[in-house]
N, C-alpha and C. Protein backbone atom coordinates (compact mmCIF):
# COMPACT_ATOMS: atom_id res chain seq x y z
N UNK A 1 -124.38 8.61 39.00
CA UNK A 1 -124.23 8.54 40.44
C UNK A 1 -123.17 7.50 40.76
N UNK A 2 -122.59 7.52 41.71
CA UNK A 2 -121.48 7.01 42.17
C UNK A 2 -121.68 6.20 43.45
N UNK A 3 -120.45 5.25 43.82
CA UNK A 3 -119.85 5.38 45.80
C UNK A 3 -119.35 5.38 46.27
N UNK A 4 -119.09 6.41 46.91
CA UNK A 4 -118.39 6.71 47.72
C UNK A 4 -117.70 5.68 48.68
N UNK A 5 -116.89 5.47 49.38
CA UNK A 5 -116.81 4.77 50.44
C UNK A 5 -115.85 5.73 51.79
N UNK A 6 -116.91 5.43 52.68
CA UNK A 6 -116.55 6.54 53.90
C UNK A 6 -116.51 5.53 54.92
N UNK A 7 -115.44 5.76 56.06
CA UNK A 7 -115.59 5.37 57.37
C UNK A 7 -117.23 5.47 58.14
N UNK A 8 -116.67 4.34 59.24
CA UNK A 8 -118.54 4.36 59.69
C UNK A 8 -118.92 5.58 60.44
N UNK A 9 -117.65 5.81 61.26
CA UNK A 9 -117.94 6.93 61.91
C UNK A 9 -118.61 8.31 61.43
N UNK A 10 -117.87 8.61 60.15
CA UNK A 10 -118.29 9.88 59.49
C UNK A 10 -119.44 9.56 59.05
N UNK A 11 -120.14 8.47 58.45
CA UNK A 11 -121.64 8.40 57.80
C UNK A 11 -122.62 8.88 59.21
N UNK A 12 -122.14 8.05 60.44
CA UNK A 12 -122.82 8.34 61.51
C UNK A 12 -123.18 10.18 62.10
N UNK A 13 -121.59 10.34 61.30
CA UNK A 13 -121.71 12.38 61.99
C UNK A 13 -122.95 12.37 60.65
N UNK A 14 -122.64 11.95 59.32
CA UNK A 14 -123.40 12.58 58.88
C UNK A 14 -125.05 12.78 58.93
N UNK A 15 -125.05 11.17 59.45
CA UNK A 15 -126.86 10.90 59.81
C UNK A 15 -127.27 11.73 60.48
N UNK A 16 -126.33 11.93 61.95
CA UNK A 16 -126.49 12.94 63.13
C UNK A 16 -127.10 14.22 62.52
N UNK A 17 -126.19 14.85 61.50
CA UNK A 17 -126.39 16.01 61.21
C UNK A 17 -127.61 16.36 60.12
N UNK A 18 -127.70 15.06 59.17
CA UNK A 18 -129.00 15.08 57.99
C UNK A 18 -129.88 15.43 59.31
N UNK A 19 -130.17 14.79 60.24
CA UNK A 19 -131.61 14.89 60.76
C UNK A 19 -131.58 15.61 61.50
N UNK A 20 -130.50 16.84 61.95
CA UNK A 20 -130.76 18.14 62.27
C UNK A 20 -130.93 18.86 61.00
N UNK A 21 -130.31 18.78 60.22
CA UNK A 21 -130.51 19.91 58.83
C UNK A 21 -131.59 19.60 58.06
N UNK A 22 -132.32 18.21 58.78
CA UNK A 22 -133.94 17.85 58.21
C UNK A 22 -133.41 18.16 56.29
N UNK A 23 -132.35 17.16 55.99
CA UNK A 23 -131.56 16.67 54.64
C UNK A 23 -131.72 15.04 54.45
N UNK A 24 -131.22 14.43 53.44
CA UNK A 24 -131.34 12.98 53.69
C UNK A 24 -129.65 13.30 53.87
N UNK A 25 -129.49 11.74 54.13
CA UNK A 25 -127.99 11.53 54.28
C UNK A 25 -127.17 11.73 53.01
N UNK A 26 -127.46 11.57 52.01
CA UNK A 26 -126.57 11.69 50.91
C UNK A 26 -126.71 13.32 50.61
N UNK A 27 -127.90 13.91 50.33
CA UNK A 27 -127.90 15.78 50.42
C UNK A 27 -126.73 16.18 51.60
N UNK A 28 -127.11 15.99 52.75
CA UNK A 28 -125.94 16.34 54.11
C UNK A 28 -124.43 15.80 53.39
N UNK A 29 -123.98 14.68 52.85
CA UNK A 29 -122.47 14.49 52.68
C UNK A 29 -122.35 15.39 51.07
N UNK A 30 -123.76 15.43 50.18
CA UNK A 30 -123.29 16.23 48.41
C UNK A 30 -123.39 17.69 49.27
N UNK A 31 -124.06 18.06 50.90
CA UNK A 31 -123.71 19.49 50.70
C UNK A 31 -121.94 19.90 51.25
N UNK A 32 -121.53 19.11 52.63
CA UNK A 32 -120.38 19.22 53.07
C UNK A 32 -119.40 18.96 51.98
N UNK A 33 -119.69 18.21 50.67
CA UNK A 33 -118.39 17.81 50.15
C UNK A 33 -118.44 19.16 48.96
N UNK A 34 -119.54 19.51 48.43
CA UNK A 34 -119.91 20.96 47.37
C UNK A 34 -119.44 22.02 48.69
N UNK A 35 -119.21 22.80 49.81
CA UNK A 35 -119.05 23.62 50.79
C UNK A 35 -117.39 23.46 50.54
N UNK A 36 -116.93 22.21 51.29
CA UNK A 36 -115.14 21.66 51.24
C UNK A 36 -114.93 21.95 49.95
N UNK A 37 -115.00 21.70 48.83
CA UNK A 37 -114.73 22.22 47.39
C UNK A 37 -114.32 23.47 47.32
N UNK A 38 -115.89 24.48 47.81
CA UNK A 38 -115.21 25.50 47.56
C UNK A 38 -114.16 26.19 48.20
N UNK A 39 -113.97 25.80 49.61
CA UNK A 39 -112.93 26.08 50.65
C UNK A 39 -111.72 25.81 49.99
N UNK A 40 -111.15 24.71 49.63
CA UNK A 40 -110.40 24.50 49.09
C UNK A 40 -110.24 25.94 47.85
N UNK A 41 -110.89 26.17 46.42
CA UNK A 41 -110.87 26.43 46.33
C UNK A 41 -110.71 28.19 46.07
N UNK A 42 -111.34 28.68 47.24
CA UNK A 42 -111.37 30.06 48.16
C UNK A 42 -110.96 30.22 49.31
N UNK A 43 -109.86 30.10 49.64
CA UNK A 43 -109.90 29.75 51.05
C UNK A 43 -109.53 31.03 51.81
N UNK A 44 -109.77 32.18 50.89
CA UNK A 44 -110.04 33.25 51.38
C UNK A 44 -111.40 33.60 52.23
N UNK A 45 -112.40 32.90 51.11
CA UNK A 45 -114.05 33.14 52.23
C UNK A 45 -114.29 32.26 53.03
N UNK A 46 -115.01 33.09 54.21
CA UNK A 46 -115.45 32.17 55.36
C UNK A 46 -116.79 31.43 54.94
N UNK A 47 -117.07 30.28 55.68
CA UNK A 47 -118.14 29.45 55.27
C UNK A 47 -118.95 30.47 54.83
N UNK A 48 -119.67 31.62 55.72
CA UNK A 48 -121.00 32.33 55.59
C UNK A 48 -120.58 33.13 54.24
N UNK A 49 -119.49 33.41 53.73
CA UNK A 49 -119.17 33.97 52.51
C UNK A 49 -119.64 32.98 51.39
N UNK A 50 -119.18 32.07 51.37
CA UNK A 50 -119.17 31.16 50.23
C UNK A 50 -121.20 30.40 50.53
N UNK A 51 -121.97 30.26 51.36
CA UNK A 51 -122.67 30.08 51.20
C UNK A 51 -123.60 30.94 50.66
N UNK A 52 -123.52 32.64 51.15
CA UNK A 52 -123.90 33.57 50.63
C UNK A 52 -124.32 33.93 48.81
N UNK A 53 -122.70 33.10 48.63
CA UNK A 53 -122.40 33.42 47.21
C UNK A 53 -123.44 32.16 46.45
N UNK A 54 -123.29 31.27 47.01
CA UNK A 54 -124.20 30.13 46.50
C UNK A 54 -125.43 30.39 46.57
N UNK A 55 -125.75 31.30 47.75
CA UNK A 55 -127.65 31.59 47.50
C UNK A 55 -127.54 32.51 46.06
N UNK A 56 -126.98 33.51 45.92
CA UNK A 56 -126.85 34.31 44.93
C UNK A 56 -126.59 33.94 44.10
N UNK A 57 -126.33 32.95 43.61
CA UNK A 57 -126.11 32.05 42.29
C UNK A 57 -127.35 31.63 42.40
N UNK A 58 -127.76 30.60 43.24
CA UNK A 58 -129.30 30.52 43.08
C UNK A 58 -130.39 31.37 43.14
N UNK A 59 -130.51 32.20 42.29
CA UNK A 59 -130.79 33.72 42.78
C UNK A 59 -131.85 33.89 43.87
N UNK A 60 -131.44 33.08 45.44
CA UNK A 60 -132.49 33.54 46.33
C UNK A 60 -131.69 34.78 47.13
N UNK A 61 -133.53 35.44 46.92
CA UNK A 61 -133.04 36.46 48.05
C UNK A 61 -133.20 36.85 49.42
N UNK A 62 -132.34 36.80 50.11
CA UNK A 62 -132.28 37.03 51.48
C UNK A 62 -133.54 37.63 52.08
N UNK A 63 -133.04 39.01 51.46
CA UNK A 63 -133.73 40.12 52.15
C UNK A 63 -134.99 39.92 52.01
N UNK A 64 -135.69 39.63 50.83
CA UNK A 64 -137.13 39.06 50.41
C UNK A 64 -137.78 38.33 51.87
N UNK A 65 -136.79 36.87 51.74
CA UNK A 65 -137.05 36.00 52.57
C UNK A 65 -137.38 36.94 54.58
N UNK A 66 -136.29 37.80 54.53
CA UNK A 66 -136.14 38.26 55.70
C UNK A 66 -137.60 39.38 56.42
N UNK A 67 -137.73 40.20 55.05
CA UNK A 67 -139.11 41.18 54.91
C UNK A 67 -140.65 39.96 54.90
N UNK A 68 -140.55 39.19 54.23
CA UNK A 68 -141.44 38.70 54.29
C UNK A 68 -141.82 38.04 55.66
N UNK A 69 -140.99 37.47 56.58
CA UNK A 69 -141.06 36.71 57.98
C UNK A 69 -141.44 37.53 58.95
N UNK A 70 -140.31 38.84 58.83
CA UNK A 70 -141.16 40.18 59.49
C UNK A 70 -142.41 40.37 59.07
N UNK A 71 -143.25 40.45 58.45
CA UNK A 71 -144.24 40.93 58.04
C UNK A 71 -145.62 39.55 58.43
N UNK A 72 -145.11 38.85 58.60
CA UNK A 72 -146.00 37.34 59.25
C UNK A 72 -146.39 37.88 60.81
N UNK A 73 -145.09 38.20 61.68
CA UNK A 73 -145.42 38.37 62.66
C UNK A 73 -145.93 39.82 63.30
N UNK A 74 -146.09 40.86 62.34
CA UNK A 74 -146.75 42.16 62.86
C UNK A 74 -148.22 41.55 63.20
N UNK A 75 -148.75 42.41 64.08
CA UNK A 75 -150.14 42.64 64.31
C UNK A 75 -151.01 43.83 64.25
């Protein structure tokens, strides 16, 4: 593990944003800086592409997730 050193401002976007994405602060800056990587790298796919591809590497599945939530709220 490492440190980084970031302006105050950006740690602050990032706090902002950990505790909407209910992340700690260091998950919120290892996910934006693993996301920017791959952009750089692809900068053909749009965010929702390249995150896509990352669930699918982690082999979660969407649709699973999606059938199953439907199926909570039938009556």
């Amino acid at each position: 593990m490492g440190i980084v050193k970031i302006s105050e401002e950006l740690h602050e976007e990032i706090r902002k944003a950990s505790s909407v994405m209910s992340r700690s602060i260091n998950s919120q800056a290892e996910f934006w800086i693993r996301i920017g990587m791959l952009a750089e790298l692809h900068p053909q796919l749009s965010f929702n592409q390249i995150v896509s591809e990352l669930m699918k590497s982690a082999d979660v599945s969407v649709a699973k997730a999606a059938i199953e939530k439907g199926s909570t709220h039938e009556s």
